[in-house]
N, C-alpha and C. Protein backbone atom coordinates (compact mmCIF):
# COMPACT_ATOMS: atom_id res chain seq x y z
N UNK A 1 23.08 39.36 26.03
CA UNK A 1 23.09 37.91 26.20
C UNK A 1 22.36 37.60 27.50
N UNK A 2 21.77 36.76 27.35
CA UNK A 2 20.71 35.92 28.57
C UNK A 2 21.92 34.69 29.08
N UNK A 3 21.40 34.48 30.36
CA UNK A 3 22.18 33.63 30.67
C UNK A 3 21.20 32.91 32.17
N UNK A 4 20.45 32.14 31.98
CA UNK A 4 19.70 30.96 33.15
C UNK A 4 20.36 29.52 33.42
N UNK A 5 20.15 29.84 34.71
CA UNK A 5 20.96 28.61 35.58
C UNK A 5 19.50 27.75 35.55
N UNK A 6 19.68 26.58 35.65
CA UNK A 6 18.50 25.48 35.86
C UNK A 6 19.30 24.08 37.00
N UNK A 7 18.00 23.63 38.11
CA UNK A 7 18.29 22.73 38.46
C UNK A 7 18.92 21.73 38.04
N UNK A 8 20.13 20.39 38.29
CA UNK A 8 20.43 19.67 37.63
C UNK A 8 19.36 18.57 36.90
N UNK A 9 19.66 18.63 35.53
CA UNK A 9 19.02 17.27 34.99
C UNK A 9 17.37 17.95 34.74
N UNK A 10 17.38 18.93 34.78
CA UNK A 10 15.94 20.20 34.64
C UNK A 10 15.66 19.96 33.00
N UNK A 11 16.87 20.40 32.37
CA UNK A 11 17.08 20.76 30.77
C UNK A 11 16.56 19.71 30.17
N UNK A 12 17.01 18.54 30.50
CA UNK A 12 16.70 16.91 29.41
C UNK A 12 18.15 16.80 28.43
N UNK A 13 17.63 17.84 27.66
CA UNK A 13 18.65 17.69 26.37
C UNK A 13 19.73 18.61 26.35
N UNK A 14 21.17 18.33 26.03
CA UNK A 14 22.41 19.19 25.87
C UNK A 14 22.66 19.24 24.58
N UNK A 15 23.79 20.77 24.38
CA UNK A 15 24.11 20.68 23.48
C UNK A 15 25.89 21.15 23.92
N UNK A 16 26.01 21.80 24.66
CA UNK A 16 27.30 22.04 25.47
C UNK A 16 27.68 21.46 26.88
N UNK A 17 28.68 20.94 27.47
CA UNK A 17 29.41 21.19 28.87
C UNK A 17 29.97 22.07 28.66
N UNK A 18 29.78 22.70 30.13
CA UNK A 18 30.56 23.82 30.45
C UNK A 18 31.91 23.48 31.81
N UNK A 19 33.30 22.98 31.79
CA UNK A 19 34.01 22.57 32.93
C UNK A 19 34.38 24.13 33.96
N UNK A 20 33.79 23.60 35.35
CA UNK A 20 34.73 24.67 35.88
C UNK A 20 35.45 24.19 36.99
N UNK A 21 37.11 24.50 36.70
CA UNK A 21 37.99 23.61 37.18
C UNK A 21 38.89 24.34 38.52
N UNK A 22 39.62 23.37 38.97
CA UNK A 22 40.01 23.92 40.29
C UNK A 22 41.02 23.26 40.16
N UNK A 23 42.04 23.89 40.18
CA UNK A 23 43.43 23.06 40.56
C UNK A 23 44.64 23.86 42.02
N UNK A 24 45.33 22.92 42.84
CA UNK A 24 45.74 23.69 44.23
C UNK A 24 45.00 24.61 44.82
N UNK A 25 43.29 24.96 44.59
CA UNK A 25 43.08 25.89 45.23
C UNK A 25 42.78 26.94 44.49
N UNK A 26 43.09 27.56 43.14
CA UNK A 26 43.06 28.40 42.14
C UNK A 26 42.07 27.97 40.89
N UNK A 27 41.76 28.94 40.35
CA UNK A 27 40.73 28.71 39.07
C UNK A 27 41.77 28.48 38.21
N UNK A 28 41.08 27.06 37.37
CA UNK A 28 42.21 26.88 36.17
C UNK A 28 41.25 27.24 34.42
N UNK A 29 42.24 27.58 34.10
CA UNK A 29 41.20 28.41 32.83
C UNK A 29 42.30 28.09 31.59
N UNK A 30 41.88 27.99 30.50
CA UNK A 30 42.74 27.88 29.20
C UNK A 30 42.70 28.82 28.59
N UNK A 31 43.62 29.21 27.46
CA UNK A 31 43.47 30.32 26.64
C UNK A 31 43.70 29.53 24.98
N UNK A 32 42.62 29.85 24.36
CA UNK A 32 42.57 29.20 23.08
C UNK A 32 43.57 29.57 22.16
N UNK A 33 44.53 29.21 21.44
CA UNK A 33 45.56 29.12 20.39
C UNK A 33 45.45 30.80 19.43
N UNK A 34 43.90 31.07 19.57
CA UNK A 34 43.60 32.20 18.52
C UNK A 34 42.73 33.27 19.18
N UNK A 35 43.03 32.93 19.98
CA UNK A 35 42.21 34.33 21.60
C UNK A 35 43.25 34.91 22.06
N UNK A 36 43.04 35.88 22.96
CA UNK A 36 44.08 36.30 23.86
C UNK A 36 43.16 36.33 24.78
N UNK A 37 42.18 35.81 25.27
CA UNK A 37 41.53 35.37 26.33
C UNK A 37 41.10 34.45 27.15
N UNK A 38 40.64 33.82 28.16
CA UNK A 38 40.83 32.89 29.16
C UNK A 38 39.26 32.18 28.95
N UNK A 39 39.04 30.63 29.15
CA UNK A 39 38.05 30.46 29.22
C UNK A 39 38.05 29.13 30.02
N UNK A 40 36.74 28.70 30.14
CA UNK A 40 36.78 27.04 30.93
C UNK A 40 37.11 26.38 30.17
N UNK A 41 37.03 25.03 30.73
CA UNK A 41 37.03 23.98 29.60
C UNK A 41 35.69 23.42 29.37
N UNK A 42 35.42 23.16 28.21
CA UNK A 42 34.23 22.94 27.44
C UNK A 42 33.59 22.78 26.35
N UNK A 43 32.69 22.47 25.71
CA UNK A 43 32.68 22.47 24.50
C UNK A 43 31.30 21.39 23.90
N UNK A 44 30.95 21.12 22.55
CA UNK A 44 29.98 20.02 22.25
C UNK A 44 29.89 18.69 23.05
N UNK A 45 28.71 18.62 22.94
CA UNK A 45 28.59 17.16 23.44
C UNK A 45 29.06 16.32 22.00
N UNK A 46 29.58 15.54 21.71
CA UNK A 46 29.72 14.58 20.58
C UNK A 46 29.05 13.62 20.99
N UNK A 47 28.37 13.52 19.17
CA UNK A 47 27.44 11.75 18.89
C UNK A 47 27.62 10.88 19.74
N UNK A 48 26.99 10.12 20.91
CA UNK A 48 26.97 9.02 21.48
C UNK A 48 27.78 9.33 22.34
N UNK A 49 28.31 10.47 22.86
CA UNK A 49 28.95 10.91 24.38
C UNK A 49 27.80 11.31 25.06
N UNK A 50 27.89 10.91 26.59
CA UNK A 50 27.10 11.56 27.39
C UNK A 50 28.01 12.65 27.96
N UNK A 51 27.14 13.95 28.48
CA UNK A 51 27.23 14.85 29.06
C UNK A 51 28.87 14.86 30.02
N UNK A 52 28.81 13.51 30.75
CA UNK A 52 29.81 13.30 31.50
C UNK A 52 30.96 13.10 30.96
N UNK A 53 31.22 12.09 30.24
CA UNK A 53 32.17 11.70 29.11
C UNK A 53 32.39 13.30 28.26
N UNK A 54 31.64 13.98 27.95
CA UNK A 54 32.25 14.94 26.77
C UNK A 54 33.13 15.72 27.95
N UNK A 55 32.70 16.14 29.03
CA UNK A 55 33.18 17.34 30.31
C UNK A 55 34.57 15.95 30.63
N UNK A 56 34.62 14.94 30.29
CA UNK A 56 36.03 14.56 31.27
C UNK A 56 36.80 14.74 29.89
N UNK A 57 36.57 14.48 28.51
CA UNK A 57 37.24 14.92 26.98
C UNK A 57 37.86 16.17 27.11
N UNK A 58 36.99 17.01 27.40
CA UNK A 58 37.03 18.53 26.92
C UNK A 58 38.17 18.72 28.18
N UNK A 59 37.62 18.64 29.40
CA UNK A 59 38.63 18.52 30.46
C UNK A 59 40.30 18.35 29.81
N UNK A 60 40.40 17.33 29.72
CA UNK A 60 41.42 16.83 29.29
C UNK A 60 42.58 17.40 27.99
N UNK A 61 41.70 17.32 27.27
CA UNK A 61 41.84 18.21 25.79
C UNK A 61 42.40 19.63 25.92
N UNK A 62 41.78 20.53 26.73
CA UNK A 62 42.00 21.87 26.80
C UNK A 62 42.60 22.00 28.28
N UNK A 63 42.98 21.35 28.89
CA UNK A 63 43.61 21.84 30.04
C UNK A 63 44.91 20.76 30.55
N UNK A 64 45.19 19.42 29.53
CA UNK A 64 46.15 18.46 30.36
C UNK A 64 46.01 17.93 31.31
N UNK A 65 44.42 17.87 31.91
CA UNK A 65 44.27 17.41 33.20
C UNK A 65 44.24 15.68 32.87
N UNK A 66 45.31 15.11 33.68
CA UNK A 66 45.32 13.89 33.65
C UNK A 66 44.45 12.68 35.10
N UNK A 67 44.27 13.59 35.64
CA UNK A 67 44.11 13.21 36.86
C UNK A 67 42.73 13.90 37.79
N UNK A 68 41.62 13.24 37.85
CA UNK A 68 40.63 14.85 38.67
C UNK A 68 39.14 13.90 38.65
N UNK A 69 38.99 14.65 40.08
CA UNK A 69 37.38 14.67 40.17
C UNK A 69 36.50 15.07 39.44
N UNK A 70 35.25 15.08 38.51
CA UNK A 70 34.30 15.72 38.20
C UNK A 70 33.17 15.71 38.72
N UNK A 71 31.90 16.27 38.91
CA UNK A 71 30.97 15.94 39.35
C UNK A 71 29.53 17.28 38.59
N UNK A 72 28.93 16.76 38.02
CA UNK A 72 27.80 17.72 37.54
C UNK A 72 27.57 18.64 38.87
N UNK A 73 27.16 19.66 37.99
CA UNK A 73 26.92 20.77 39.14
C UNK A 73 25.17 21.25 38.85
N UNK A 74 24.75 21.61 37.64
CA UNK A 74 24.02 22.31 37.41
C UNK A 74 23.40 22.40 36.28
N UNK A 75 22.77 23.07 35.54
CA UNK A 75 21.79 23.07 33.93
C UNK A 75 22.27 24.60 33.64
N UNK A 76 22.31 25.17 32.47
CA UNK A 76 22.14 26.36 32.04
C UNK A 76 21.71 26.40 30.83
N UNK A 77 21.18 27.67 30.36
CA UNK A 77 20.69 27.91 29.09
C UNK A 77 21.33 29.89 29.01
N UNK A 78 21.72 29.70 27.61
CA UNK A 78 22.47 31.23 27.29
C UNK A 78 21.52 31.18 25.81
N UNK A 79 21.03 32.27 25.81
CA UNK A 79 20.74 33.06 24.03
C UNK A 79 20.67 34.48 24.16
N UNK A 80 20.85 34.98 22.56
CA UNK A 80 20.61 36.15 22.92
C UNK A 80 19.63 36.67 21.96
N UNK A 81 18.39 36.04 21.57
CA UNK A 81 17.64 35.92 20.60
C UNK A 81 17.44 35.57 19.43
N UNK A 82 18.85 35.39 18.66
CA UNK A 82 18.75 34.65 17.75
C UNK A 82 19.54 32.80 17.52
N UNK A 83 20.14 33.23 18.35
CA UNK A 83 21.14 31.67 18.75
C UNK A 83 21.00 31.65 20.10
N UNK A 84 20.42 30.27 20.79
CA UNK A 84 20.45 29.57 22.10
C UNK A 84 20.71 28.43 22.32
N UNK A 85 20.91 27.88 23.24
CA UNK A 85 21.83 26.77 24.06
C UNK A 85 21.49 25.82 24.87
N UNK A 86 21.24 24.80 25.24
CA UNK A 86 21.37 24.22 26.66
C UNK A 86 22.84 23.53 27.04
N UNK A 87 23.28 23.63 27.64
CA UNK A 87 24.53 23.09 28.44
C UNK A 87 24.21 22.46 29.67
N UNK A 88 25.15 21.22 30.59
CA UNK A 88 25.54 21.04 31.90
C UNK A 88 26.80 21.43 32.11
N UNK A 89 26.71 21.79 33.12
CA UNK A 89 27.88 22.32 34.35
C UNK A 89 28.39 21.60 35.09
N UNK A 90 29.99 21.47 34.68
CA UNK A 90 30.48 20.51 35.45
C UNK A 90 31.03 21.27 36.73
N UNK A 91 31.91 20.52 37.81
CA UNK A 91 32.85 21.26 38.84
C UNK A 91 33.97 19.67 39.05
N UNK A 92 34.84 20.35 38.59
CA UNK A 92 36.57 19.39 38.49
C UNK A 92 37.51 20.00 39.37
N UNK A 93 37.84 18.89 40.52
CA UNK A 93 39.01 19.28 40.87
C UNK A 93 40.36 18.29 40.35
N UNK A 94 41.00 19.64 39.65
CA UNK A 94 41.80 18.64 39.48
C UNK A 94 43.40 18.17 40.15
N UNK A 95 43.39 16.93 39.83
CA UNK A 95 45.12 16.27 40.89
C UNK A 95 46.39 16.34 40.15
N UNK A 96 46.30 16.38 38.69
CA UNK A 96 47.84 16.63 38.26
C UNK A 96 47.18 17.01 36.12
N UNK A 97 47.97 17.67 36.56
CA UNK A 97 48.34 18.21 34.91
C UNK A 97 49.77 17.74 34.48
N UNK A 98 49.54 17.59 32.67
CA UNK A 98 50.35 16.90 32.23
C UNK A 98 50.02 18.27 30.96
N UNK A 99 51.06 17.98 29.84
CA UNK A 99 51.19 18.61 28.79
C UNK A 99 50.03 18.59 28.04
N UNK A 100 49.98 20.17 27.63
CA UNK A 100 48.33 19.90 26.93
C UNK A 100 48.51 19.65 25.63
N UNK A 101 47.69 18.92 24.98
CA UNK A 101 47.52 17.83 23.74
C UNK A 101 47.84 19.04 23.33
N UNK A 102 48.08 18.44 21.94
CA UNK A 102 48.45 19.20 20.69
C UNK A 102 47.00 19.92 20.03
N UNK A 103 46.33 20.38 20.62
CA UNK A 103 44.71 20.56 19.66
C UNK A 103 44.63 22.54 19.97
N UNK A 104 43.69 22.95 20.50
CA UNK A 104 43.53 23.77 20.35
C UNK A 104 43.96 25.06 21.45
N UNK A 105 44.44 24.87 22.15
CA UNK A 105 44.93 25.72 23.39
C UNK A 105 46.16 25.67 23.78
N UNK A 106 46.69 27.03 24.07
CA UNK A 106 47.60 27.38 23.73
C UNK A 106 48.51 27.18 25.37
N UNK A 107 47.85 27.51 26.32
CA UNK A 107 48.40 27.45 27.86
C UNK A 107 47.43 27.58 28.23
N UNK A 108 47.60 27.24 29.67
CA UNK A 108 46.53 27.40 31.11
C UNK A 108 47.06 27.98 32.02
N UNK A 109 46.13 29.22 32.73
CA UNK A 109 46.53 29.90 33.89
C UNK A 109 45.91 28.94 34.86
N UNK A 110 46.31 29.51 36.49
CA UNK A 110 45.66 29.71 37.46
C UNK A 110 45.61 31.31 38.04
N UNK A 111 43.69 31.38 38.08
CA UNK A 111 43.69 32.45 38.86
C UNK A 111 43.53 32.29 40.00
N UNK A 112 43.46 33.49 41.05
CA UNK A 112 42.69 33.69 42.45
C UNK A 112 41.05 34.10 42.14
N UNK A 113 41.38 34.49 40.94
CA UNK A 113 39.62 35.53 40.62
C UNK A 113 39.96 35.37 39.31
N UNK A 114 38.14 35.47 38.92
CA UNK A 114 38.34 35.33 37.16
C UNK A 114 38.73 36.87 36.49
N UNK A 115 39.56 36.50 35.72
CA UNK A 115 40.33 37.65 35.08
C UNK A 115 38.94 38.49 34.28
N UNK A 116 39.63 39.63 33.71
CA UNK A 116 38.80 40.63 33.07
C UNK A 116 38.93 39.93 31.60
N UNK A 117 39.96 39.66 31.50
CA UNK A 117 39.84 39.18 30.02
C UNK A 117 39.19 37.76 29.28
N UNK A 118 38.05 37.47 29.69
CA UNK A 118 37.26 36.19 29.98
C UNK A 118 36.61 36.12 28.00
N UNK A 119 36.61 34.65 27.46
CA UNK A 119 36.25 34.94 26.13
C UNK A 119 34.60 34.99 26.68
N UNK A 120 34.13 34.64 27.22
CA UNK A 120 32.65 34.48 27.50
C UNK A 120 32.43 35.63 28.80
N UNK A 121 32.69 37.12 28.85
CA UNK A 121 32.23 37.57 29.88
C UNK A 121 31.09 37.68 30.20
N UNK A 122 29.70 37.23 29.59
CA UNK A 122 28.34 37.49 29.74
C UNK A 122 28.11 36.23 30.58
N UNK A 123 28.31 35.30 30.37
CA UNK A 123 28.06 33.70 30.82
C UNK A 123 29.17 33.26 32.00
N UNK A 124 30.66 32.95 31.78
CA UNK A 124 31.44 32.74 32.63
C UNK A 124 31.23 32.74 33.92
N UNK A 125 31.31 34.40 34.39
CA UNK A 125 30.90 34.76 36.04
C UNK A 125 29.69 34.10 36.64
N UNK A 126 28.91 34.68 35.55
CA UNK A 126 27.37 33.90 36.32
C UNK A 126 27.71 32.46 36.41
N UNK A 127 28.37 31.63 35.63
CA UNK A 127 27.95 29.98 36.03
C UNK A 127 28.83 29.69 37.25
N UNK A 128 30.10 30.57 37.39
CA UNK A 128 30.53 31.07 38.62
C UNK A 128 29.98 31.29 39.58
N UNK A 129 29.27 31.97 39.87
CA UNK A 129 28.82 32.60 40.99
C UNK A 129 27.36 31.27 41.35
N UNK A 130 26.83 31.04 40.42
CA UNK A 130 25.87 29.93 40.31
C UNK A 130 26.33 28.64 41.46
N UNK A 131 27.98 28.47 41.12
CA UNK A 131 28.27 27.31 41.73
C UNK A 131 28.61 27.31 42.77
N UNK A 132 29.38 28.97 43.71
CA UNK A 132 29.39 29.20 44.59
C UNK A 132 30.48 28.80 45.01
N UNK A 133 31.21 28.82 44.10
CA UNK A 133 33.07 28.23 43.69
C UNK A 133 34.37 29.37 44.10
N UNK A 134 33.59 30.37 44.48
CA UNK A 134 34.08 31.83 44.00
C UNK A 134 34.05 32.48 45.67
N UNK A 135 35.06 33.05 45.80
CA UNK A 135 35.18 33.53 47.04
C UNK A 135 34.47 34.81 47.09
N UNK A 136 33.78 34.57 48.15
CA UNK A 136 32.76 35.85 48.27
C UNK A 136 31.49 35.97 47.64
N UNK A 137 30.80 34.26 46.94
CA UNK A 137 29.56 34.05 46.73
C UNK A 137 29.14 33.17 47.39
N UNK A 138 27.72 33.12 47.56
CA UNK A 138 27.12 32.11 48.90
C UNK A 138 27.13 31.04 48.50
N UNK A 139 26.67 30.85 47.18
CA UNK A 139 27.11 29.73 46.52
C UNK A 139 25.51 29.01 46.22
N UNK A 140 25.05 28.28 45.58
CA UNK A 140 23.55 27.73 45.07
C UNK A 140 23.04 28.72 44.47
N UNK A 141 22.55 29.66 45.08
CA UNK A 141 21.58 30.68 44.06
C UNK A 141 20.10 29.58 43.59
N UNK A 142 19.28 30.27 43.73
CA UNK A 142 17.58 30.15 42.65
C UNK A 142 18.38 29.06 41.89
N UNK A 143 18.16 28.13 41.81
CA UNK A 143 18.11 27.20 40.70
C UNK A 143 17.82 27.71 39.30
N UNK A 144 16.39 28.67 39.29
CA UNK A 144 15.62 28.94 37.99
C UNK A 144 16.65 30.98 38.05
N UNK A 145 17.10 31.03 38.21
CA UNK A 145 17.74 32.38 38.29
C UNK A 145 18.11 33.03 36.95
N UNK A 146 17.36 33.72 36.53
CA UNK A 146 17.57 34.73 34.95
C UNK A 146 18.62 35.77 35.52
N UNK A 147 19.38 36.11 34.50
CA UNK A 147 20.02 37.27 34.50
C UNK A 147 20.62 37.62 32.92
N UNK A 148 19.91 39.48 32.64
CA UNK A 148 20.21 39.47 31.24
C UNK A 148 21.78 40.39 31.43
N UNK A 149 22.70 39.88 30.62
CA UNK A 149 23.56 39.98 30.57
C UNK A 149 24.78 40.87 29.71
């Protein structure tokens, strides 16, 4: 899997947000209903949502966040030759969680560090480390930064 970070607003067109969330200080991550693994919050842009609007949905949807900052972070693109992507990158802090909707996720951790058991380990870290969210990365990175994965 390929995985390129792009300046914000670089891409033009989406087809994913990607949320990466912060709650007290800790990475907040969901675990989907039919995974046993951890992921952001995120997901399609839907018909006549912008980019922003789908990342405060998805936010919400998969993590109970009732309450929180968002703010675009970044562009990415993931393929791995036969299926590819464009996404924006959000960064949420969030102020209070409430019960997560009835839809697709099952609970939410907080980590200190992203766990090993990540559903996206090819992509995850890097949009991580991209944002510079992560203790012990400088944080920005190359805007145009490839890494095959």
């Amino acid at each position: 899997m390929r995985c390129r970070t792009h300046a914000l607003n670089e891409l033009k067109t989406y087809k994913y947000v990607v949320v990466l969330s912060f709650y007290r200080g800790k990475i907040l991550l969901s675990r989907h209903r039919n995974r046993d693994t951890w992921e952001t919050q995120g997901g399609h842009i839907e018909r006549g949502e912008t980019p922003l609007d789908a990342a405060k949905r998805e936010l919400y949807e998969e993590s109970g966040a009732t309450r929180f900052t968002i703010e675009p972070a970044f562009d990415y693109w993931a393929g791995n030759g036969t299926d590819e992507s464009n996404g924006m990158v959000f960064v949420a802090r969030v102020e209070k969680l409430a019960d997560l909707p009835d839809k697709e996720m099952r609970e939410v951790g907080l980590f200190d560090a992203l766990p090993d058991a990540l559903t996206y380990p090819d992509i995850t870290p890097r949009l991580f480390e991209r944002s510079g969210m992560l203790p012990g990365t400088g944080g920005g990175g190359r805007a145009d930064a490839e890494e095959d994965v």
